[in-house]
PDB file of N, CA and C in Angstrom:
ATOM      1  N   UNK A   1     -32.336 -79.699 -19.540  1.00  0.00           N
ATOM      2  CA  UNK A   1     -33.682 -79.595 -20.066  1.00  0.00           C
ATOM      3  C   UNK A   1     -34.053 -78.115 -20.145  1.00  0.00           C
ATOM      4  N   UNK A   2     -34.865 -77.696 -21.287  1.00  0.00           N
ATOM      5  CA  UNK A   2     -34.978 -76.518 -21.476  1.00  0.00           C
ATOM      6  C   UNK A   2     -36.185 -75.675 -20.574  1.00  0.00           C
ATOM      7  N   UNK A   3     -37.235 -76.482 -20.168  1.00  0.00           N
ATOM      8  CA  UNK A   3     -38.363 -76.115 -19.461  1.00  0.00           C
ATOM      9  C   UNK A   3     -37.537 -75.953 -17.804  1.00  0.00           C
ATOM     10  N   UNK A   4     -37.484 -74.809 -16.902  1.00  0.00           N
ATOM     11  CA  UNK A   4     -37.064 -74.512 -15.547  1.00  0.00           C
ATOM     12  C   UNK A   4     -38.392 -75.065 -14.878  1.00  0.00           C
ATOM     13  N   UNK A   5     -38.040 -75.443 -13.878  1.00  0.00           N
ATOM     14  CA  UNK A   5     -39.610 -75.584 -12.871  1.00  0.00           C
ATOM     15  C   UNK A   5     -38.632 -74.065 -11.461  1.00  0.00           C
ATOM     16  N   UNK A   6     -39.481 -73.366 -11.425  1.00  0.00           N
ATOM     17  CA  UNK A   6     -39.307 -72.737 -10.470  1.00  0.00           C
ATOM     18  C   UNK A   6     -40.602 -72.185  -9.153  1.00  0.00           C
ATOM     19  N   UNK A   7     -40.771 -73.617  -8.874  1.00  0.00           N
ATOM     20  CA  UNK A   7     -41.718 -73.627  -7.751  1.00  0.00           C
ATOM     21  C   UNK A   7     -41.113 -72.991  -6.314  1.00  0.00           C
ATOM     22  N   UNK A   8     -40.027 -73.565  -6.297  1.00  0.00           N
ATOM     23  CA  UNK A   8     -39.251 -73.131  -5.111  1.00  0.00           C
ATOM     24  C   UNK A   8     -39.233 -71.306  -4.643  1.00  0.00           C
ATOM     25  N   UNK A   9     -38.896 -70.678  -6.083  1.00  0.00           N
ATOM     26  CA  UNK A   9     -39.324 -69.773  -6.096  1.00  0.00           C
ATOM     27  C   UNK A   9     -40.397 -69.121  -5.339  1.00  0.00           C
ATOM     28  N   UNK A  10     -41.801 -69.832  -5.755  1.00  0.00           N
ATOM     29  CA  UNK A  10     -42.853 -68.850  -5.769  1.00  0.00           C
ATOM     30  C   UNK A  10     -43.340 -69.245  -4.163  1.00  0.00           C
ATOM     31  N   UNK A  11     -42.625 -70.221  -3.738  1.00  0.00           N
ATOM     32  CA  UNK A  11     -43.221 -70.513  -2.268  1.00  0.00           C
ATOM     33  C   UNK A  11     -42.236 -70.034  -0.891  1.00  0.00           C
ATOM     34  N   UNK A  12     -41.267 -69.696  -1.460  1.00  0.00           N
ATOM     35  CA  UNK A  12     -40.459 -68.352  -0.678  1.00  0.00           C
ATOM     36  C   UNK A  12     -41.601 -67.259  -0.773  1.00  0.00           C
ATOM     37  N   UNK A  13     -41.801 -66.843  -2.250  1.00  0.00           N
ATOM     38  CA  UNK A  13     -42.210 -65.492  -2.327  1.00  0.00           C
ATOM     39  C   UNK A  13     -43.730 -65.303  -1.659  1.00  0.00           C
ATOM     40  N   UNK A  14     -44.357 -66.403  -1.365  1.00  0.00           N
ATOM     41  CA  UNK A  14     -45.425 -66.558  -0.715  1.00  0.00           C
ATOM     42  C   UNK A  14     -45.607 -66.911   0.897  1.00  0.00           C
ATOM     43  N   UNK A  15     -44.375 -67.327   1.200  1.00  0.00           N
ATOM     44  CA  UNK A  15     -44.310 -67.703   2.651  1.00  0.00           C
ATOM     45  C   UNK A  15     -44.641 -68.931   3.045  1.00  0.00           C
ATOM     46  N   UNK A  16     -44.572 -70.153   1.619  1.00  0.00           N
ATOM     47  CA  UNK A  16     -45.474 -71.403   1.918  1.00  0.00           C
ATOM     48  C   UNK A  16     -44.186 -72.423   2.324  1.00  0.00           C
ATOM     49  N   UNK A  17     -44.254 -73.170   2.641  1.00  0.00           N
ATOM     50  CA  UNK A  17     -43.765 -74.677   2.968  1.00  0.00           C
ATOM     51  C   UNK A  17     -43.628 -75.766   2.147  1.00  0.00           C
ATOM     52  N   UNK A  18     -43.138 -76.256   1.503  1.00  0.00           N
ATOM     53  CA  UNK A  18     -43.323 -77.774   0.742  1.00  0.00           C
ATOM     54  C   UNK A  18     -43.978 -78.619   1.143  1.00  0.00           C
ATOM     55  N   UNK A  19     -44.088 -78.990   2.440  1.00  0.00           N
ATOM     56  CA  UNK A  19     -45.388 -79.591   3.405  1.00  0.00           C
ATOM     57  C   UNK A  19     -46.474 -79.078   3.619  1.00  0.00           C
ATOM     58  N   UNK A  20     -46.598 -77.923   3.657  1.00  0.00           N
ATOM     59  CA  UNK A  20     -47.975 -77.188   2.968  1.00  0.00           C
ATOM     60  C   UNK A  20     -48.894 -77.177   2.187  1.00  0.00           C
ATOM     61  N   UNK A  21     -47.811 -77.414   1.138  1.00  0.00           N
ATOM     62  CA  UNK A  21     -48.566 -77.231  -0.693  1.00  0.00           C
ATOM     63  C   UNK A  21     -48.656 -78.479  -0.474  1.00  0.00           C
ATOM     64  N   UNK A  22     -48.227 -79.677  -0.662  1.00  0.00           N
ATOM     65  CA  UNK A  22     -48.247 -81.192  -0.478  1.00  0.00           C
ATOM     66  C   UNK A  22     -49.794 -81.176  -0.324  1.00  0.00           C
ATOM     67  N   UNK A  23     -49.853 -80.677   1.305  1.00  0.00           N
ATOM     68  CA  UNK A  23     -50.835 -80.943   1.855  1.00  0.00           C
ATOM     69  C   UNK A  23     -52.134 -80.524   1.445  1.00  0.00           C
ATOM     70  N   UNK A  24     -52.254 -79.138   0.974  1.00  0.00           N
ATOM     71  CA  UNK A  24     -53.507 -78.316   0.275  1.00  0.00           C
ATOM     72  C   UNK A  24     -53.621 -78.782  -1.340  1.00  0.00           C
ATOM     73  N   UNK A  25     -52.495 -79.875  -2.399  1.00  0.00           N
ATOM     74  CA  UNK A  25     -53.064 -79.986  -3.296  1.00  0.00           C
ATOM     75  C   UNK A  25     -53.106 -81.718  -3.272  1.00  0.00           C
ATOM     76  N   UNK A  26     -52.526 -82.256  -2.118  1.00  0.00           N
ATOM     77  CA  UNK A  26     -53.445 -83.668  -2.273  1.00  0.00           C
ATOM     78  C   UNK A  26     -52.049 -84.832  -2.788  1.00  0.00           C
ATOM     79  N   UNK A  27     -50.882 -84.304  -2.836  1.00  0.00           N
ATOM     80  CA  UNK A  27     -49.678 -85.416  -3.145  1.00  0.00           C
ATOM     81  C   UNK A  27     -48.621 -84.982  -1.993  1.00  0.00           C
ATOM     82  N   UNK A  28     -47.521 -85.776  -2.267  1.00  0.00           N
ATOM     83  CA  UNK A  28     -46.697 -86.111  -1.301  1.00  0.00           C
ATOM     84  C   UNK A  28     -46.152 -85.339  -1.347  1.00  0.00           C
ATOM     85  N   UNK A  29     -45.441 -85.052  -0.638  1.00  0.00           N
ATOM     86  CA  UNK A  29     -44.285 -83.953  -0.027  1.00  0.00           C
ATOM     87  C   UNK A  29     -42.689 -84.071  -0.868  1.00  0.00           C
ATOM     88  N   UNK A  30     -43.093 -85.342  -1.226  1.00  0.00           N
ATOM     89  CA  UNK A  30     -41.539 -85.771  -1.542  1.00  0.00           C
ATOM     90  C   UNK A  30     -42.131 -85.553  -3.415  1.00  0.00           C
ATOM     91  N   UNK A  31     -43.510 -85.821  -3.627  1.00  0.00           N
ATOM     92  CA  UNK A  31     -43.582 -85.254  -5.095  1.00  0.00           C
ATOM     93  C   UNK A  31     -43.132 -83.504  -5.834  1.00  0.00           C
ATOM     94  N   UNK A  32     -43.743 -82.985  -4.002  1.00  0.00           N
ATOM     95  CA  UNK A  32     -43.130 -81.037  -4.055  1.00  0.00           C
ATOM     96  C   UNK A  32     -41.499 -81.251  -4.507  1.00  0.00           C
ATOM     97  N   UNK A  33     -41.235 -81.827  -3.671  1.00  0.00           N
ATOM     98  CA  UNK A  33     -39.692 -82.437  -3.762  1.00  0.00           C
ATOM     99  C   UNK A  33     -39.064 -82.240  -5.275  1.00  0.00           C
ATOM    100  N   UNK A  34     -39.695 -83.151  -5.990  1.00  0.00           N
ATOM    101  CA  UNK A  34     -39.061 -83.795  -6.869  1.00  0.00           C
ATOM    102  C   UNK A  34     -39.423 -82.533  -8.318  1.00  0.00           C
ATOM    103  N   UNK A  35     -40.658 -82.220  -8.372  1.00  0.00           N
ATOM    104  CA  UNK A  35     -40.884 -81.250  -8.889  1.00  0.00           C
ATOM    105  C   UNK A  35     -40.438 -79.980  -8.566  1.00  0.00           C
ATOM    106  N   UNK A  36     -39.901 -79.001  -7.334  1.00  0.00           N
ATOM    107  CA  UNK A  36     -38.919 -78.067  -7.251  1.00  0.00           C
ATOM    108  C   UNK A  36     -37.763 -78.442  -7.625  1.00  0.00           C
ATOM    109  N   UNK A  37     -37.058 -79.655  -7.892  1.00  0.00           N
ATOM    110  CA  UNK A  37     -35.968 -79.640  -8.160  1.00  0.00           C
ATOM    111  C   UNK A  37     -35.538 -80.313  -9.562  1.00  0.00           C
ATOM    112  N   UNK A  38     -36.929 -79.878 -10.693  1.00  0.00           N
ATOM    113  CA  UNK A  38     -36.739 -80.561 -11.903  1.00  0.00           C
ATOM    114  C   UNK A  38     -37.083 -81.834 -12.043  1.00  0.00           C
ATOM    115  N   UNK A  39     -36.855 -82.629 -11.565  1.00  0.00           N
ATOM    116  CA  UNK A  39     -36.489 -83.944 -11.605  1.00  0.00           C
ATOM    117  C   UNK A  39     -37.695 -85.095 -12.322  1.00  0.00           C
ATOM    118  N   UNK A  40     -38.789 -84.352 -12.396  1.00  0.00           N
ATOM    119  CA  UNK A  40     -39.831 -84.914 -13.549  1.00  0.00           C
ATOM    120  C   UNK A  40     -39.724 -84.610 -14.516  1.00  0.00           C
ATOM    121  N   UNK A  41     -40.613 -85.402 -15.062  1.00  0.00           N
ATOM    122  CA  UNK A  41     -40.918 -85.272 -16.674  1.00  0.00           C
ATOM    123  C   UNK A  41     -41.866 -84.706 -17.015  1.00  0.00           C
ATOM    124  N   UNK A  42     -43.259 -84.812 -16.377  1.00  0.00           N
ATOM    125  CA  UNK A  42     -44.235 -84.285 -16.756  1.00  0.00           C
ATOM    126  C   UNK A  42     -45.170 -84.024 -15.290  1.00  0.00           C
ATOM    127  N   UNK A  43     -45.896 -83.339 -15.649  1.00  0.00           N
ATOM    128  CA  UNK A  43     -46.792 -82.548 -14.219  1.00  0.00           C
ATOM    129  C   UNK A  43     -48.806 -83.102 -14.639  1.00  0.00           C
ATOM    130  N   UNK A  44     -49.555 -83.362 -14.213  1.00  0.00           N
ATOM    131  CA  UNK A  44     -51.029 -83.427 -14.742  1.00  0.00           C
ATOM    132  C   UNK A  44     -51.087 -82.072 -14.543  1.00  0.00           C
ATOM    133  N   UNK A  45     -52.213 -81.442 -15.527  1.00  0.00           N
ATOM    134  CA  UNK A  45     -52.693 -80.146 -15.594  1.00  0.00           C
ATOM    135  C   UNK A  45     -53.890 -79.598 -14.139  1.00  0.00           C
ATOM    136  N   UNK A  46     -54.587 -80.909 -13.381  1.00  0.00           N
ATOM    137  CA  UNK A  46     -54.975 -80.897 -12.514  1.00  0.00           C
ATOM    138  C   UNK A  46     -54.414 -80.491 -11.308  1.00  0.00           C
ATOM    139  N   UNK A  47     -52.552 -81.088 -11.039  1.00  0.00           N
ATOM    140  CA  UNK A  47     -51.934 -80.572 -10.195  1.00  0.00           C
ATOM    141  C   UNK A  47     -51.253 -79.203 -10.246  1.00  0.00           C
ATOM    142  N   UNK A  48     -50.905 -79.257 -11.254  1.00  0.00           N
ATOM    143  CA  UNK A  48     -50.618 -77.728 -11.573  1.00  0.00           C
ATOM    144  C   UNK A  48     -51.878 -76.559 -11.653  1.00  0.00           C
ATOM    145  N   UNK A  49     -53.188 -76.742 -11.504  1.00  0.00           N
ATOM    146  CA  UNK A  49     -53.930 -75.788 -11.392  1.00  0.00           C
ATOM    147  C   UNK A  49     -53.930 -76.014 -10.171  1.00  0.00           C
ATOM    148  N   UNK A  50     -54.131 -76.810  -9.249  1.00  0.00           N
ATOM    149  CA  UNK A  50     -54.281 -76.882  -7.718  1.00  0.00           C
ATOM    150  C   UNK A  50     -53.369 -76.251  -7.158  1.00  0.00           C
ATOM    151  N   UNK A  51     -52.058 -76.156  -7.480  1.00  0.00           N
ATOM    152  CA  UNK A  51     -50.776 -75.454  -7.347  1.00  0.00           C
ATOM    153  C   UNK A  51     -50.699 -73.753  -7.196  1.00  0.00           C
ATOM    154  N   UNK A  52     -51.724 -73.446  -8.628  1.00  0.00           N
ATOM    155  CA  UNK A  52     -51.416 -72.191  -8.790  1.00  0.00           C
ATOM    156  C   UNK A  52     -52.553 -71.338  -8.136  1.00  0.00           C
ATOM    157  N   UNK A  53     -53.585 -72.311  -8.017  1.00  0.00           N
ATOM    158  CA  UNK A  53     -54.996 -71.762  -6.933  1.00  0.00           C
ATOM    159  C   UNK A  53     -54.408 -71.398  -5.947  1.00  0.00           C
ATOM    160  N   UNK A  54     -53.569 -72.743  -5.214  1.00  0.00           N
ATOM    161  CA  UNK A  54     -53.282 -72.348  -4.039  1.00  0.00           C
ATOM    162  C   UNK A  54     -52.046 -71.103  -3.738  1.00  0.00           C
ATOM    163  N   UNK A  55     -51.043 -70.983  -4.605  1.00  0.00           N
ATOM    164  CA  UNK A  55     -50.022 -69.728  -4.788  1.00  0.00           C
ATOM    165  C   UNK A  55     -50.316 -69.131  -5.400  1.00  0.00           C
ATOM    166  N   UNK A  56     -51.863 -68.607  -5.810  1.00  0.00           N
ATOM    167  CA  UNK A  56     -52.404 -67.468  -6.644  1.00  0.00           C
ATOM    168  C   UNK A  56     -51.826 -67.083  -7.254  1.00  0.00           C
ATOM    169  N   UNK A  57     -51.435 -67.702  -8.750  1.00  0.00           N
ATOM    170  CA  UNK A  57     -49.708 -67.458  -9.994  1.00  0.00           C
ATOM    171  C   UNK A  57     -50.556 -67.896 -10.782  1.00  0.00           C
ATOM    172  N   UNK A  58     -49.850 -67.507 -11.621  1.00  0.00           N
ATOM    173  CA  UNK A  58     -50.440 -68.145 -13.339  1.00  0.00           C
ATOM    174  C   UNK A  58     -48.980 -69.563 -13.355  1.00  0.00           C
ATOM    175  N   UNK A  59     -49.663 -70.493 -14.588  1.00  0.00           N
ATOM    176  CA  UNK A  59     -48.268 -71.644 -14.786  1.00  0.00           C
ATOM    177  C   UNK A  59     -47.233 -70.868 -15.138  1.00  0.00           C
ATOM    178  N   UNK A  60     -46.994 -69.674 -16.239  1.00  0.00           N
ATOM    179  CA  UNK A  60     -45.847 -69.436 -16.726  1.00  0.00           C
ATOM    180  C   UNK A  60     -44.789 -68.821 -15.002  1.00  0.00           C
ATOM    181  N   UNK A  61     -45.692 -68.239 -13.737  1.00  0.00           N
ATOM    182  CA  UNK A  61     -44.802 -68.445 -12.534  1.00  0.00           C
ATOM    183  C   UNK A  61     -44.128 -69.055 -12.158  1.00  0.00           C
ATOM    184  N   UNK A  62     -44.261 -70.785 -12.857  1.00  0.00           N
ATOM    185  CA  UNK A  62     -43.678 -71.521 -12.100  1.00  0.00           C
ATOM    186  C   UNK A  62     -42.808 -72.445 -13.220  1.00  0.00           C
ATOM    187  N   UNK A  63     -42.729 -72.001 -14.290  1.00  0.00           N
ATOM    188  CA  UNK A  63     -42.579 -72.758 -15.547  1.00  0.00           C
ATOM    189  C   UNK A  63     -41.776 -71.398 -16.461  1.00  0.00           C
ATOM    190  N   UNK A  64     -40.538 -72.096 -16.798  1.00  0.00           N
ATOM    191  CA  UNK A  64     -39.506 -71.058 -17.552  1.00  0.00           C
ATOM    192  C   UNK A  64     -38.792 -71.677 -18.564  1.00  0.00           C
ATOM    193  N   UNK A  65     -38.838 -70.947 -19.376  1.00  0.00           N
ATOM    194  CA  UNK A  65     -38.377 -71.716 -20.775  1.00  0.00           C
ATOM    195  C   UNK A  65     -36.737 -71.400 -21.070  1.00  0.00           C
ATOM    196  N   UNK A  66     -35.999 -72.303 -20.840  1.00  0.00           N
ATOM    197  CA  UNK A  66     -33.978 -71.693 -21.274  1.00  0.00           C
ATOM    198  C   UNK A  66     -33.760 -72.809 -22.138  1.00  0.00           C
ATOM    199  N   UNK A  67     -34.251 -72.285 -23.452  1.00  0.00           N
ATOM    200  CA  UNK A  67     -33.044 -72.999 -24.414  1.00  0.00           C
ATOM    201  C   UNK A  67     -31.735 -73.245 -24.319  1.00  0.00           C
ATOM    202  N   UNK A  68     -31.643 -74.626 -24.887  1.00  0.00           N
ATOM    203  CA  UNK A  68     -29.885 -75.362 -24.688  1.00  0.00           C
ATOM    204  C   UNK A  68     -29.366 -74.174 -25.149  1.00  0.00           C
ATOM    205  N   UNK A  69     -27.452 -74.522 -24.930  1.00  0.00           N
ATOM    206  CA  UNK A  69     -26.856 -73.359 -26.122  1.00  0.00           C
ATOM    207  C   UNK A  69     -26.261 -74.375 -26.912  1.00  0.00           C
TER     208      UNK A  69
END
């Protein structure tokens, strides 16, 4: 898939936890889960602003575009 999710990223670079963010935007731990490691399809725009409030980032931080070859 061409869209990267690189959440994992930004919560190293912040010092946060996956049980953390879970916890401060209101879903499961195992949803952090599934979303650091791609594995969705789609995100609500609600969780992803709660996301980036809480890791003070803009979306394109956490969202990377690699075209197929």
């Amino acid at each position: 898939m061409p869209i990267v999710v690189t959440l994992d990223i930004m919560l190293a670079k912040r010092k946060m936890r996956s049980k953390d963010l879970a916890l401060h935007v209101g879903i499961t731990e195992q949803n952090i889960s599934l979303l650091k490691s791609g594995k969705v399809k789609g995100m609500r725009f609600d969780t992803l602003q709660k996301i980036c409030e809480i890791l003070d980032c803009q979306p394109g931080d956490l969202l990377v575009y690699e075209p197929d070859e």
